[in-house]
PDB file of N, CA and C in Angstrom:
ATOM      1  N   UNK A   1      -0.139 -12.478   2.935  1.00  0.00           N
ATOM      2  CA  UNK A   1       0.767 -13.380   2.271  1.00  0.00           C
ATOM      3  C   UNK A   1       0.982 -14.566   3.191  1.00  0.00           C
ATOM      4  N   UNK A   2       1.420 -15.806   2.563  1.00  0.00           N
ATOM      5  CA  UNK A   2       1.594 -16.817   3.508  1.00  0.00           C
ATOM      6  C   UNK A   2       3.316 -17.170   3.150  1.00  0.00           C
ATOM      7  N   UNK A   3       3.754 -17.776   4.529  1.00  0.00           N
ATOM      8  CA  UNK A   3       4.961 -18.361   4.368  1.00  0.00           C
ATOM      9  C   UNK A   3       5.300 -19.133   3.402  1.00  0.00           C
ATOM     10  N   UNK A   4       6.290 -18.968   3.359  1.00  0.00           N
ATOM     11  CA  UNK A   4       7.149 -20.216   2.066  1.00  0.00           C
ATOM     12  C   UNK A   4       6.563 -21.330   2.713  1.00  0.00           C
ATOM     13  N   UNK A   5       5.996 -22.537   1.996  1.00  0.00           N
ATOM     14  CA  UNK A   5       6.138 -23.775   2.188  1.00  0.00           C
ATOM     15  C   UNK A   5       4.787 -24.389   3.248  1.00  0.00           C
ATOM     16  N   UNK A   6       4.043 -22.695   2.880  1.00  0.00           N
ATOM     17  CA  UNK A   6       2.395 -23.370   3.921  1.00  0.00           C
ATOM     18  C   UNK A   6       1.738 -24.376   2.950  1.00  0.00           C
ATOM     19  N   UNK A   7       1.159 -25.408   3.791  1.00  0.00           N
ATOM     20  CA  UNK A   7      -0.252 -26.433   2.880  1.00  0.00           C
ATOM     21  C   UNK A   7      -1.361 -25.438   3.260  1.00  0.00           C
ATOM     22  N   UNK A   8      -1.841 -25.683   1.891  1.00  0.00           N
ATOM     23  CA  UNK A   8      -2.629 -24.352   1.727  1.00  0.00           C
ATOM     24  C   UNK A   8      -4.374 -25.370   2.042  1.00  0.00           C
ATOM     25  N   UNK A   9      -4.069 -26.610   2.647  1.00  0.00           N
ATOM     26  CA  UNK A   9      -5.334 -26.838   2.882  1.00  0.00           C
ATOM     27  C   UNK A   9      -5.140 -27.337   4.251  1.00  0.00           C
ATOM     28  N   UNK A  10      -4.109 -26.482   5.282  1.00  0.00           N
ATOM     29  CA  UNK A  10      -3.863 -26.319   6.600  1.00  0.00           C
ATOM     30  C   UNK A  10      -2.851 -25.001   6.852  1.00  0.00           C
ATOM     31  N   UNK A  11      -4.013 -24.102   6.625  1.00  0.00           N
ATOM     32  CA  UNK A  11      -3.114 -22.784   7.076  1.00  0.00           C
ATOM     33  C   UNK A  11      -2.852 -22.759   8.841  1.00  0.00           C
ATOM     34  N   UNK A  12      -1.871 -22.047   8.987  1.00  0.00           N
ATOM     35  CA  UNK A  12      -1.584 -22.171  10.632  1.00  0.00           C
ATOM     36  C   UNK A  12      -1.634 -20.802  10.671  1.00  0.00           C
ATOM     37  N   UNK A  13      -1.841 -20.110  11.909  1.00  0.00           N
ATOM     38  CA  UNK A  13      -1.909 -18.321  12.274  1.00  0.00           C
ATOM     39  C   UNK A  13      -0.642 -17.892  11.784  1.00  0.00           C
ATOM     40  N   UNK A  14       0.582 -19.260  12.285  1.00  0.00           N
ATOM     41  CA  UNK A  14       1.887 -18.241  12.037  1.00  0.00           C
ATOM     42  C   UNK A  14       2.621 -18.395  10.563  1.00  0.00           C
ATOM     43  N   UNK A  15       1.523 -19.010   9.651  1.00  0.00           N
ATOM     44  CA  UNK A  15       1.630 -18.936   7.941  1.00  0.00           C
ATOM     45  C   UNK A  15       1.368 -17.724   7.740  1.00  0.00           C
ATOM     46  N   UNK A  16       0.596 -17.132   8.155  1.00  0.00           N
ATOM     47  CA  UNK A  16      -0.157 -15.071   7.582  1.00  0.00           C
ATOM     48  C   UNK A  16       0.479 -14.582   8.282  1.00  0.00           C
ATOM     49  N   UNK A  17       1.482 -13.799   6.752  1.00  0.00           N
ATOM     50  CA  UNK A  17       2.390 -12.995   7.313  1.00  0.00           C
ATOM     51  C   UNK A  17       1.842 -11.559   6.445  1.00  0.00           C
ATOM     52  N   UNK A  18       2.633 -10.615   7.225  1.00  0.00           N
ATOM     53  CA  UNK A  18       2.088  -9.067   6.949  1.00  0.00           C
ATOM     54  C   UNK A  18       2.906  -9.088   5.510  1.00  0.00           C
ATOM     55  N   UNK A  19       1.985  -8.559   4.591  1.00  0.00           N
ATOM     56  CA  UNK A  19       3.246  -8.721   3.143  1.00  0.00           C
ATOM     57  C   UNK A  19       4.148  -7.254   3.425  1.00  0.00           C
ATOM     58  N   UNK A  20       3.886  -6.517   4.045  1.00  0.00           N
ATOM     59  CA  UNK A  20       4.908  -4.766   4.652  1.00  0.00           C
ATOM     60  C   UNK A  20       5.706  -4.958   4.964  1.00  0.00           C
ATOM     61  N   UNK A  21       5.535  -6.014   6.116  1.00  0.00           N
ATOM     62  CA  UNK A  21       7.124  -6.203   7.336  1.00  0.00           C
ATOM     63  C   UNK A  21       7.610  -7.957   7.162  1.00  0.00           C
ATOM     64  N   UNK A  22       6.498  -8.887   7.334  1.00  0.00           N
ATOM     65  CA  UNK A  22       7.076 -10.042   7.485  1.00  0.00           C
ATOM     66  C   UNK A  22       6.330 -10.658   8.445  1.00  0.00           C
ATOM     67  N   UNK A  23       6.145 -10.074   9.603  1.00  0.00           N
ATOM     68  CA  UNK A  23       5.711 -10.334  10.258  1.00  0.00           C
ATOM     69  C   UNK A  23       4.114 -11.213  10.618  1.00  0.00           C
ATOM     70  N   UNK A  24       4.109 -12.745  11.750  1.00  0.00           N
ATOM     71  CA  UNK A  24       2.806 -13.514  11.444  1.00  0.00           C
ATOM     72  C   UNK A  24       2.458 -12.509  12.595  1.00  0.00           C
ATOM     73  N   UNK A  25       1.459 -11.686  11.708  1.00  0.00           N
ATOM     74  CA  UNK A  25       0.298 -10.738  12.516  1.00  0.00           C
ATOM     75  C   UNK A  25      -0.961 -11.630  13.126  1.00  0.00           C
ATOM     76  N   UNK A  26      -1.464 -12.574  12.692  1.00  0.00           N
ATOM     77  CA  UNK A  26      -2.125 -13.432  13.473  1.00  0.00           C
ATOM     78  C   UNK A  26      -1.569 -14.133  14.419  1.00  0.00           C
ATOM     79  N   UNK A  27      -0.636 -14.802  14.634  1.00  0.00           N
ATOM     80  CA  UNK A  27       0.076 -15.594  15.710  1.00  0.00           C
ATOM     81  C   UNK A  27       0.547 -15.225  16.843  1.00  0.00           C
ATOM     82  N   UNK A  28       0.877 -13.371  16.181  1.00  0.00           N
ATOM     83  CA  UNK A  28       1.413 -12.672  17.166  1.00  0.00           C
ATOM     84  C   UNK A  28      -0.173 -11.838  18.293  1.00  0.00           C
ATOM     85  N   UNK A  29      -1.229 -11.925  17.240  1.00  0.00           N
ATOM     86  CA  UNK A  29      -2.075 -11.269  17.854  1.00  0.00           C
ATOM     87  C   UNK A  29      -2.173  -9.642  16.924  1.00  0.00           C
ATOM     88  N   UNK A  30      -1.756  -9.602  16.270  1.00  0.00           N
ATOM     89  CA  UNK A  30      -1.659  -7.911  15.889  1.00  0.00           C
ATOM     90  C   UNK A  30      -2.736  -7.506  14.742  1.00  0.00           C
ATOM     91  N   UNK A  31      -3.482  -6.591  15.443  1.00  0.00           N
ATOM     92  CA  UNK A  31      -4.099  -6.081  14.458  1.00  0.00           C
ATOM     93  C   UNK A  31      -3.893  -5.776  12.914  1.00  0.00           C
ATOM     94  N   UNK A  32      -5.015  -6.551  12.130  1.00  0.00           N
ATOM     95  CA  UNK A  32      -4.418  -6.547  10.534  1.00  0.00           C
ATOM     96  C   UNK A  32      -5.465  -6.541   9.670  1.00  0.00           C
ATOM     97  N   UNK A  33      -5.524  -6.010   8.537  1.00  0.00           N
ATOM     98  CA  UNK A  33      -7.060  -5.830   7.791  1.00  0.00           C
ATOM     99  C   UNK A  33      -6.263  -6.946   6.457  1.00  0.00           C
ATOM    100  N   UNK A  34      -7.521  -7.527   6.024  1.00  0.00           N
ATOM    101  CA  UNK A  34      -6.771  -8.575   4.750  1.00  0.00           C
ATOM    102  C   UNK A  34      -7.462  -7.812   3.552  1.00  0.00           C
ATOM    103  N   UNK A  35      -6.575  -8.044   2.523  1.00  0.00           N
ATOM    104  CA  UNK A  35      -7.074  -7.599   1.412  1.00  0.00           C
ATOM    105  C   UNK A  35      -7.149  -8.293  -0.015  1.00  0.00           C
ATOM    106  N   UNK A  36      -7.058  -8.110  -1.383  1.00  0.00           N
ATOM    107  CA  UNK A  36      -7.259  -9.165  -2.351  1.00  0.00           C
ATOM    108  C   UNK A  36      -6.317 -10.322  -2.514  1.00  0.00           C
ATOM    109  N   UNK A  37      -6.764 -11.333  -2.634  1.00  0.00           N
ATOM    110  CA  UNK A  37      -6.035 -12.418  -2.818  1.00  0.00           C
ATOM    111  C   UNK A  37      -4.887 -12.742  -1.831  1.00  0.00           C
ATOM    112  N   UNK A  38      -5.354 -12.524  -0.671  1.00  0.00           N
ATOM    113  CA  UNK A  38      -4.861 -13.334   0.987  1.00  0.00           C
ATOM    114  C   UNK A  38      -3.925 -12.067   1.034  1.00  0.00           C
ATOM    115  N   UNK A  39      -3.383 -11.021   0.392  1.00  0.00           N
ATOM    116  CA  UNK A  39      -2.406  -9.921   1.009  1.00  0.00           C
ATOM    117  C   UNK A  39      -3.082  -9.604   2.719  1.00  0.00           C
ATOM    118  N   UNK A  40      -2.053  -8.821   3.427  1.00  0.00           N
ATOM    119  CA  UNK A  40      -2.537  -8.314   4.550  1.00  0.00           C
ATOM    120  C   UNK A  40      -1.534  -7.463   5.309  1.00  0.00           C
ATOM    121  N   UNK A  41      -2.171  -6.336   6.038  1.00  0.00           N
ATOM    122  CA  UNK A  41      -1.571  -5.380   6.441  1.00  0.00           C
ATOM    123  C   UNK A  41      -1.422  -5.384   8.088  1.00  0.00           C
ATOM    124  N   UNK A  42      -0.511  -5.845   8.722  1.00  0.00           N
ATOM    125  CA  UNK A  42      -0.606  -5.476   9.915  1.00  0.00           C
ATOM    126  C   UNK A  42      -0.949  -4.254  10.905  1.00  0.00           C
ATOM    127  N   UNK A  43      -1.470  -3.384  11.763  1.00  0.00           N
ATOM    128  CA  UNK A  43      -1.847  -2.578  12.110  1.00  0.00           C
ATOM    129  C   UNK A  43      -0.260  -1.636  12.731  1.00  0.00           C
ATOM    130  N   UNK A  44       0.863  -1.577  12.791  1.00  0.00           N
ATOM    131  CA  UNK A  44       2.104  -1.489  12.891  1.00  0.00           C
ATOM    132  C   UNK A  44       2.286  -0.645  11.709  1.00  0.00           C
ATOM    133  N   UNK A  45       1.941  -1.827  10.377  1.00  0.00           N
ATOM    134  CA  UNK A  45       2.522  -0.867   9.150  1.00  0.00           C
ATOM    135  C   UNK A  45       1.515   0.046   8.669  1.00  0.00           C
ATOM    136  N   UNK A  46      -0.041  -0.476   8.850  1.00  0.00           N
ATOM    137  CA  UNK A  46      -0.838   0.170   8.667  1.00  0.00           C
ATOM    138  C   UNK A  46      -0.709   1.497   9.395  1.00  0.00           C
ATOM    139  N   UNK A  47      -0.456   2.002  10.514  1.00  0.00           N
ATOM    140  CA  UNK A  47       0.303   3.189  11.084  1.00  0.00           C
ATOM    141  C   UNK A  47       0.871   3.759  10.411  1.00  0.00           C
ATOM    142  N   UNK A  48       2.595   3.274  10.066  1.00  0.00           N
ATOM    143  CA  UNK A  48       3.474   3.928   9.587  1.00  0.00           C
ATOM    144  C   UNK A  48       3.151   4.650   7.931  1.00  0.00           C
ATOM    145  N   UNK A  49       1.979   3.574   7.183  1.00  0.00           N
ATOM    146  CA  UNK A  49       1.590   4.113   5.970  1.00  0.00           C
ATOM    147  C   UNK A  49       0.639   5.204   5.974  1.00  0.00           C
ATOM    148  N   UNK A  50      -0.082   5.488   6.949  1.00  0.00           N
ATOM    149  CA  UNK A  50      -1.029   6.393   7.071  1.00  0.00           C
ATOM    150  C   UNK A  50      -0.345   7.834   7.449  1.00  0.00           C
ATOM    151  N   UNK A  51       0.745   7.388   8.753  1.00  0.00           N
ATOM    152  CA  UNK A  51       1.310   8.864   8.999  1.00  0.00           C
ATOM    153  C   UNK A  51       2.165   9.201   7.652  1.00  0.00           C
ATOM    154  N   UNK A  52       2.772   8.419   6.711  1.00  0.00           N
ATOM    155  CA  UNK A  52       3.500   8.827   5.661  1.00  0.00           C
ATOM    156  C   UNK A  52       2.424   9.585   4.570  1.00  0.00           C
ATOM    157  N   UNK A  53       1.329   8.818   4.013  1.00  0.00           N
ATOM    158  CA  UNK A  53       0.449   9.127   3.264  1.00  0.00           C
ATOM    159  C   UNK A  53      -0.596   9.881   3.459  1.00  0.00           C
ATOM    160  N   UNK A  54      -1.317   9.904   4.618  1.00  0.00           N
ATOM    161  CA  UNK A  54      -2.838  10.675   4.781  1.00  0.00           C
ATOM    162  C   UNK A  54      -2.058  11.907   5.630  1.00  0.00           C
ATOM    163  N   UNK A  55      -1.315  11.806   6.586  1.00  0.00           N
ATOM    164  CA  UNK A  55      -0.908  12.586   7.346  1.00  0.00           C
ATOM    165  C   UNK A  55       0.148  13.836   6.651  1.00  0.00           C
ATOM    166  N   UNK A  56       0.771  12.999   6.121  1.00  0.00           N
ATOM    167  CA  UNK A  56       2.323  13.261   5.504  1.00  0.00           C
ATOM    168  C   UNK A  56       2.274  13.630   3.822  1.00  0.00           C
ATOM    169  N   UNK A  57       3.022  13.762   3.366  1.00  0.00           N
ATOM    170  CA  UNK A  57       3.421  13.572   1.889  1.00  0.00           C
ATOM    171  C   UNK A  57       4.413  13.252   1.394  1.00  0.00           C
ATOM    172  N   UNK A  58       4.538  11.455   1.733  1.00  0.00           N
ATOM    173  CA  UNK A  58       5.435  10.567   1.770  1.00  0.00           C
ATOM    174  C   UNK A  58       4.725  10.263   0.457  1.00  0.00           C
ATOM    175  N   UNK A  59       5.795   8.368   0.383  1.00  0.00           N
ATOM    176  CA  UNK A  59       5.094   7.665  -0.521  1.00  0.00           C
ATOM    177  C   UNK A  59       6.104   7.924  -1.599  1.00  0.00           C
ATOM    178  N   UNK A  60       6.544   6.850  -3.192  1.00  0.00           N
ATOM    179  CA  UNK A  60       6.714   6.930  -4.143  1.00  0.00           C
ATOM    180  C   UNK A  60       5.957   6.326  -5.194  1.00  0.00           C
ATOM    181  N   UNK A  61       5.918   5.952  -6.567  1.00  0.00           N
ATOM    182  CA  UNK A  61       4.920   6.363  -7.625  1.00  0.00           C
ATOM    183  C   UNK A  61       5.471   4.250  -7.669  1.00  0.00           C
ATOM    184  N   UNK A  62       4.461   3.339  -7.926  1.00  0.00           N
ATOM    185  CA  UNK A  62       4.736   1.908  -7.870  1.00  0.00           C
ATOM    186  C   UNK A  62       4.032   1.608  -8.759  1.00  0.00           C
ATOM    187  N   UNK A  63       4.358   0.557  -8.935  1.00  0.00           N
ATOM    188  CA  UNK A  63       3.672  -0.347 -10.488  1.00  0.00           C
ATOM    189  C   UNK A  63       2.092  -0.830  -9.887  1.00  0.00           C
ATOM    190  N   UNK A  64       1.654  -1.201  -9.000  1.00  0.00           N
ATOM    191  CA  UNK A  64       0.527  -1.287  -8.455  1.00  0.00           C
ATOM    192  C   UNK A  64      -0.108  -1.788  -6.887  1.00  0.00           C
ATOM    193  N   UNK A  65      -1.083  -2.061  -6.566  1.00  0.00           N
ATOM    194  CA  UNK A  65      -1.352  -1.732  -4.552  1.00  0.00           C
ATOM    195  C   UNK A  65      -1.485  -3.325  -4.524  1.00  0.00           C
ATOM    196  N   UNK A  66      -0.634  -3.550  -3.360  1.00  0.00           N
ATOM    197  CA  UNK A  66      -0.685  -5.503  -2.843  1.00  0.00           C
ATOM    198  C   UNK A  66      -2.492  -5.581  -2.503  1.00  0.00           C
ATOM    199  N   UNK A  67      -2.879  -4.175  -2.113  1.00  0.00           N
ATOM    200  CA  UNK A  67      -3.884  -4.367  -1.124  1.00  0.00           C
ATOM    201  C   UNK A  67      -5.138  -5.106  -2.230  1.00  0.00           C
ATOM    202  N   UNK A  68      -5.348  -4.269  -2.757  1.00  0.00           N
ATOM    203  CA  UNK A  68      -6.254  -4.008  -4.490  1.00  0.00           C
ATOM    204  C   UNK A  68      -6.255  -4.363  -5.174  1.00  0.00           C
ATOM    205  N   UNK A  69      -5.244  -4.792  -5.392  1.00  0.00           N
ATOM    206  CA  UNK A  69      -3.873  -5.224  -6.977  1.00  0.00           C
ATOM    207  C   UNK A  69      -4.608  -4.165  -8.437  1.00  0.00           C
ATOM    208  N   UNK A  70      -4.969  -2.688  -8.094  1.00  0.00           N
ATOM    209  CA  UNK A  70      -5.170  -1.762  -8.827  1.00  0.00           C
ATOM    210  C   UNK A  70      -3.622  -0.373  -8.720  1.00  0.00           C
ATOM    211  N   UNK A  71      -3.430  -0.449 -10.406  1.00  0.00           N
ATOM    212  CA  UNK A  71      -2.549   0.501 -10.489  1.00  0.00           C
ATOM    213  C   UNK A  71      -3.321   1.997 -10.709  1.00  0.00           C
ATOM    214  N   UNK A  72      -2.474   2.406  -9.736  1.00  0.00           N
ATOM    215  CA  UNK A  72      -3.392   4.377  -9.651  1.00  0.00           C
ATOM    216  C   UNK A  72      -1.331   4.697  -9.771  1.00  0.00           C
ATOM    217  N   UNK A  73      -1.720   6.218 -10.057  1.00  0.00           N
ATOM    218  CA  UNK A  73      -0.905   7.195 -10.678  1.00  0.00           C
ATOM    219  C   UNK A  73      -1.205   8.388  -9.410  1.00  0.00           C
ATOM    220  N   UNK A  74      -0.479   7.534  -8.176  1.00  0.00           N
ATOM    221  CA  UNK A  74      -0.551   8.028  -7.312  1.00  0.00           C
ATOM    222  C   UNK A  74       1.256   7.658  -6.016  1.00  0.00           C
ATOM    223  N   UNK A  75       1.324   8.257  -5.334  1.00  0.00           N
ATOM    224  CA  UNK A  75       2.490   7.688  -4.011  1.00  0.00           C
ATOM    225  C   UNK A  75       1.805   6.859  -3.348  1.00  0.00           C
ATOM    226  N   UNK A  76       2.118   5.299  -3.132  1.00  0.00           N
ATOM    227  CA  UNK A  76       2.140   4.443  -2.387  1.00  0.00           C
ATOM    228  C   UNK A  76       3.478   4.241  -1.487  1.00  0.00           C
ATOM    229  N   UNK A  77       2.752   3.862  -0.351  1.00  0.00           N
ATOM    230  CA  UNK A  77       3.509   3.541   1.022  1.00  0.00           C
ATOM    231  C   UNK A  77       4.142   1.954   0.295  1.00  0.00           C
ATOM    232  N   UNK A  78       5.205   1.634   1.327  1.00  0.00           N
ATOM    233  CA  UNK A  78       5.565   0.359   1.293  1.00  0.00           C
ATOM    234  C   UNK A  78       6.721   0.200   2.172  1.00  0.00           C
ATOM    235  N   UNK A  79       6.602  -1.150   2.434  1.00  0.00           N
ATOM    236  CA  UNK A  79       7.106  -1.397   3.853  1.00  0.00           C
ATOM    237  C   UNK A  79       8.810  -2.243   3.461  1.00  0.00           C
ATOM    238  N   UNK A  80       9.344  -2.827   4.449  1.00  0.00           N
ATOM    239  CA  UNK A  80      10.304  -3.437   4.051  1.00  0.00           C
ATOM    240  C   UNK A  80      10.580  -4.801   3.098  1.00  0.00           C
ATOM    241  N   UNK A  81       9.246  -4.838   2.419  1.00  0.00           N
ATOM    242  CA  UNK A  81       9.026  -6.544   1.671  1.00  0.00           C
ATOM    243  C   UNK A  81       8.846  -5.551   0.350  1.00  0.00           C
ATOM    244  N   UNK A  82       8.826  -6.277  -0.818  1.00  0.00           N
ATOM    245  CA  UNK A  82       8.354  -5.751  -2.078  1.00  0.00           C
ATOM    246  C   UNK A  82       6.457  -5.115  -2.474  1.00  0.00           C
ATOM    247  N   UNK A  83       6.418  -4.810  -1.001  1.00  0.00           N
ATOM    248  CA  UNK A  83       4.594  -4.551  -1.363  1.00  0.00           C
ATOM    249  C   UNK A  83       4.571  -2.941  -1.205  1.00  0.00           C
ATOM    250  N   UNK A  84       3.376  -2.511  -1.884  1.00  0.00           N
ATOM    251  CA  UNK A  84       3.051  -1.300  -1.831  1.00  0.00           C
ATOM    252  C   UNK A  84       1.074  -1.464  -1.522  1.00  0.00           C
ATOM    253  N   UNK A  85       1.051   0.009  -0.616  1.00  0.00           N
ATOM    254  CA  UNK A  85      -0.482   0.012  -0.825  1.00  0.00           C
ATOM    255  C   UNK A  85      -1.053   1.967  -0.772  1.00  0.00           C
ATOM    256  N   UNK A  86      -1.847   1.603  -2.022  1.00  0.00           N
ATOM    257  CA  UNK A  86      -2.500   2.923  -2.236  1.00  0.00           C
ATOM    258  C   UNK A  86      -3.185   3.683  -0.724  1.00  0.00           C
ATOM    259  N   UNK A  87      -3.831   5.280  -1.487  1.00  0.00           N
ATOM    260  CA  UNK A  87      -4.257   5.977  -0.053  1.00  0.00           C
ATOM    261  C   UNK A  87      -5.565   5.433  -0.102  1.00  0.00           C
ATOM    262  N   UNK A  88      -6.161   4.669  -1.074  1.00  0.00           N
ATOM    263  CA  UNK A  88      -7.087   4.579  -1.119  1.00  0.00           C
ATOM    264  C   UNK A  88      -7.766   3.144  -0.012  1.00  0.00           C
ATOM    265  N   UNK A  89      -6.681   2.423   0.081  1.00  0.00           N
ATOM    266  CA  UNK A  89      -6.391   1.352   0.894  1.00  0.00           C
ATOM    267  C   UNK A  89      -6.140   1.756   2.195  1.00  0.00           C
ATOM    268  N   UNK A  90      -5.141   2.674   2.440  1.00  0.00           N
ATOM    269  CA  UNK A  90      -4.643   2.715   3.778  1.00  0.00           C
ATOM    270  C   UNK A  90      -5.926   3.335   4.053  1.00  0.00           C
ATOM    271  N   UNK A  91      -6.592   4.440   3.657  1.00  0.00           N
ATOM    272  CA  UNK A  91      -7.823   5.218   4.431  1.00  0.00           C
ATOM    273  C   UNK A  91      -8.815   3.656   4.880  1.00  0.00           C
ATOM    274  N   UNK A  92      -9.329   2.995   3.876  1.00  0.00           N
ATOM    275  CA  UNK A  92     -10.343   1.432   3.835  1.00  0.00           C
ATOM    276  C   UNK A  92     -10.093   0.820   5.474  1.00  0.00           C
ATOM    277  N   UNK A  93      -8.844   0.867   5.492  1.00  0.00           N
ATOM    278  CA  UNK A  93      -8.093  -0.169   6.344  1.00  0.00           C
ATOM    279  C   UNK A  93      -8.166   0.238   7.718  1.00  0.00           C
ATOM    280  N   UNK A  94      -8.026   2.192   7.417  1.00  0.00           N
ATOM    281  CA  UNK A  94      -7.297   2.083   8.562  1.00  0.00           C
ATOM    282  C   UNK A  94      -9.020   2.630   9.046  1.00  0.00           C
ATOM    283  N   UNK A  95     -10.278   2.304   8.578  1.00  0.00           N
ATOM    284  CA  UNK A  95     -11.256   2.889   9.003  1.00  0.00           C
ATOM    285  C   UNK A  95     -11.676   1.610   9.622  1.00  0.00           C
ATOM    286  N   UNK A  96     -11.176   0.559   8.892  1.00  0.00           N
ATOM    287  CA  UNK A  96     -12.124  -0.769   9.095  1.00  0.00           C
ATOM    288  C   UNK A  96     -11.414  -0.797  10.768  1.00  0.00           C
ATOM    289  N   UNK A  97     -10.193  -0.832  10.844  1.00  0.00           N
ATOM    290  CA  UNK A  97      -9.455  -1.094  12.114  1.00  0.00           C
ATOM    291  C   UNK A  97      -9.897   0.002  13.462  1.00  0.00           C
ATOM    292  N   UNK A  98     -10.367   1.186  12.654  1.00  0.00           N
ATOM    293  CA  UNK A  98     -10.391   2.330  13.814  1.00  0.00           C
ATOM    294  C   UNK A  98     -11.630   1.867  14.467  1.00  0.00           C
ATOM    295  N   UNK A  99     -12.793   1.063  13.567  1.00  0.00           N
ATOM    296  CA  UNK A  99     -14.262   0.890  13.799  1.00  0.00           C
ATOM    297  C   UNK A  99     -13.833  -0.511  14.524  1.00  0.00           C
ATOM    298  N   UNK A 100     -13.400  -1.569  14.449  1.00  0.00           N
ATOM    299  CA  UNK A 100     -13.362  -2.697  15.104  1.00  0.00           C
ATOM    300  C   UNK A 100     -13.512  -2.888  16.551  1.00  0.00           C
ATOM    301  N   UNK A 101     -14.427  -3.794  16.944  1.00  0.00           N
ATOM    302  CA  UNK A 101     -14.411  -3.611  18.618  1.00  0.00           C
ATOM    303  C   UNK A 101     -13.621  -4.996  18.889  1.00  0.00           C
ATOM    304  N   UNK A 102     -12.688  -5.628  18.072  1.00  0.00           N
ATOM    305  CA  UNK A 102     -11.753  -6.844  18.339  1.00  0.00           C
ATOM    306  C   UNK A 102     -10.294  -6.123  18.090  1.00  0.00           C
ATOM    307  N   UNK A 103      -9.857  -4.578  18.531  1.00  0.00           N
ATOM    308  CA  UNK A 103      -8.969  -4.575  18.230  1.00  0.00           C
ATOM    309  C   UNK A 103      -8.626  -2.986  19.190  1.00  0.00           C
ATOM    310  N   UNK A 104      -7.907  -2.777  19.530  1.00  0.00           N
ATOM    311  CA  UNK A 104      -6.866  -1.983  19.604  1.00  0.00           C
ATOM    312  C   UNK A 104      -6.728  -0.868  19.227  1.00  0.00           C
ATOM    313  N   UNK A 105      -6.999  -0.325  18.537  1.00  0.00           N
ATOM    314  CA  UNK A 105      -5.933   0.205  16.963  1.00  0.00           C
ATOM    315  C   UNK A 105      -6.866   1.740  16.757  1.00  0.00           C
ATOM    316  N   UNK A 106      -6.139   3.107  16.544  1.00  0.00           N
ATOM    317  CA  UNK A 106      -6.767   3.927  16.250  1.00  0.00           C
ATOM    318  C   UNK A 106      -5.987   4.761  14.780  1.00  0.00           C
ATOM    319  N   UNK A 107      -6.665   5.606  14.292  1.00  0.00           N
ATOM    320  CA  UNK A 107      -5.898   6.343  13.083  1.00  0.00           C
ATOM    321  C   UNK A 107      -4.950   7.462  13.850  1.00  0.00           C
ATOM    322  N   UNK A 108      -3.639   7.051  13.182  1.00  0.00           N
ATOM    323  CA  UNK A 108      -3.039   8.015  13.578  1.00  0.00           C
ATOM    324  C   UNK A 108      -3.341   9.754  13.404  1.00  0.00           C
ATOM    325  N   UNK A 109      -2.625  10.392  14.275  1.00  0.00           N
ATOM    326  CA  UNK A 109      -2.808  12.190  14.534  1.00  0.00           C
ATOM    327  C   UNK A 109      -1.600  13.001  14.299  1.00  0.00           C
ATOM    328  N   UNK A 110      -1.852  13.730  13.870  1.00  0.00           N
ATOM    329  CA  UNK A 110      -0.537  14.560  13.868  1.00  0.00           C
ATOM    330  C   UNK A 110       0.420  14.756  15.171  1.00  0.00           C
ATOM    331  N   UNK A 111      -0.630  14.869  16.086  1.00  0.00           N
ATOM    332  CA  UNK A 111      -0.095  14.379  17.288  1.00  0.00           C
ATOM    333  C   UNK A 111       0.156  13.452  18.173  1.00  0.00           C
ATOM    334  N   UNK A 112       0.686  11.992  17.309  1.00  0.00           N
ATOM    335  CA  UNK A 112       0.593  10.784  17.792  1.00  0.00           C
ATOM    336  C   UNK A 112       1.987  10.799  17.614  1.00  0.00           C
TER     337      UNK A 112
END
């Protein structure tokens, strides 16, 4: 997602914000996978959705995924903004991030 009030034919790092938390995950440096139509997940929330969803059996039933913009008849994670994202997303995401050699970032463990 981008800030209120970006020119969208001069995006800045600290316009891309995480649509979960808020947060400019580029500006700050933080690992983040993007998904349809400029959404994006910081690697922070991408965590917290994975230990809730793949790990856990969190999650409630949402009108459809920021990530995808596909409605499944499933528990989606969602963070403190109005977004939700399927398991089908968080697994995508959190594989693309675990495989990245520009990043950081591993899938969470039961014992993490």
């Amino acid at each position: 997602m981008h800030r209120e009030g970006t020119d969208p034919d001069n995006v800045q790092a600290d316009d891309v914000l995480c649509d979960f938390c808020g947060d400019a995950a580029w500006a700050e440096d933080i690992p983040c996978v993007e998904g349809h139509q400029g959404s994006l997940i910081c690697g922070r929330c991408l965590s917290a959705a994975y230990e809730s969803i793949i790990i856990g059996s969190g999650g409630t039933p949402q009108p459809a995924c920021t990530m995808c913009l596909e409605r499944r008849e499933e528990p989606m994670w969602s963070g403190k903004r109005d977004s939700a994202i399927c398991r089908r997303c968080i697994k995508q995401s959190a594989g693309v991030l675990h495989k990245s050699e520009d990043w950081e970032w591993s899938k969470p463990t039961l014992d993490s």
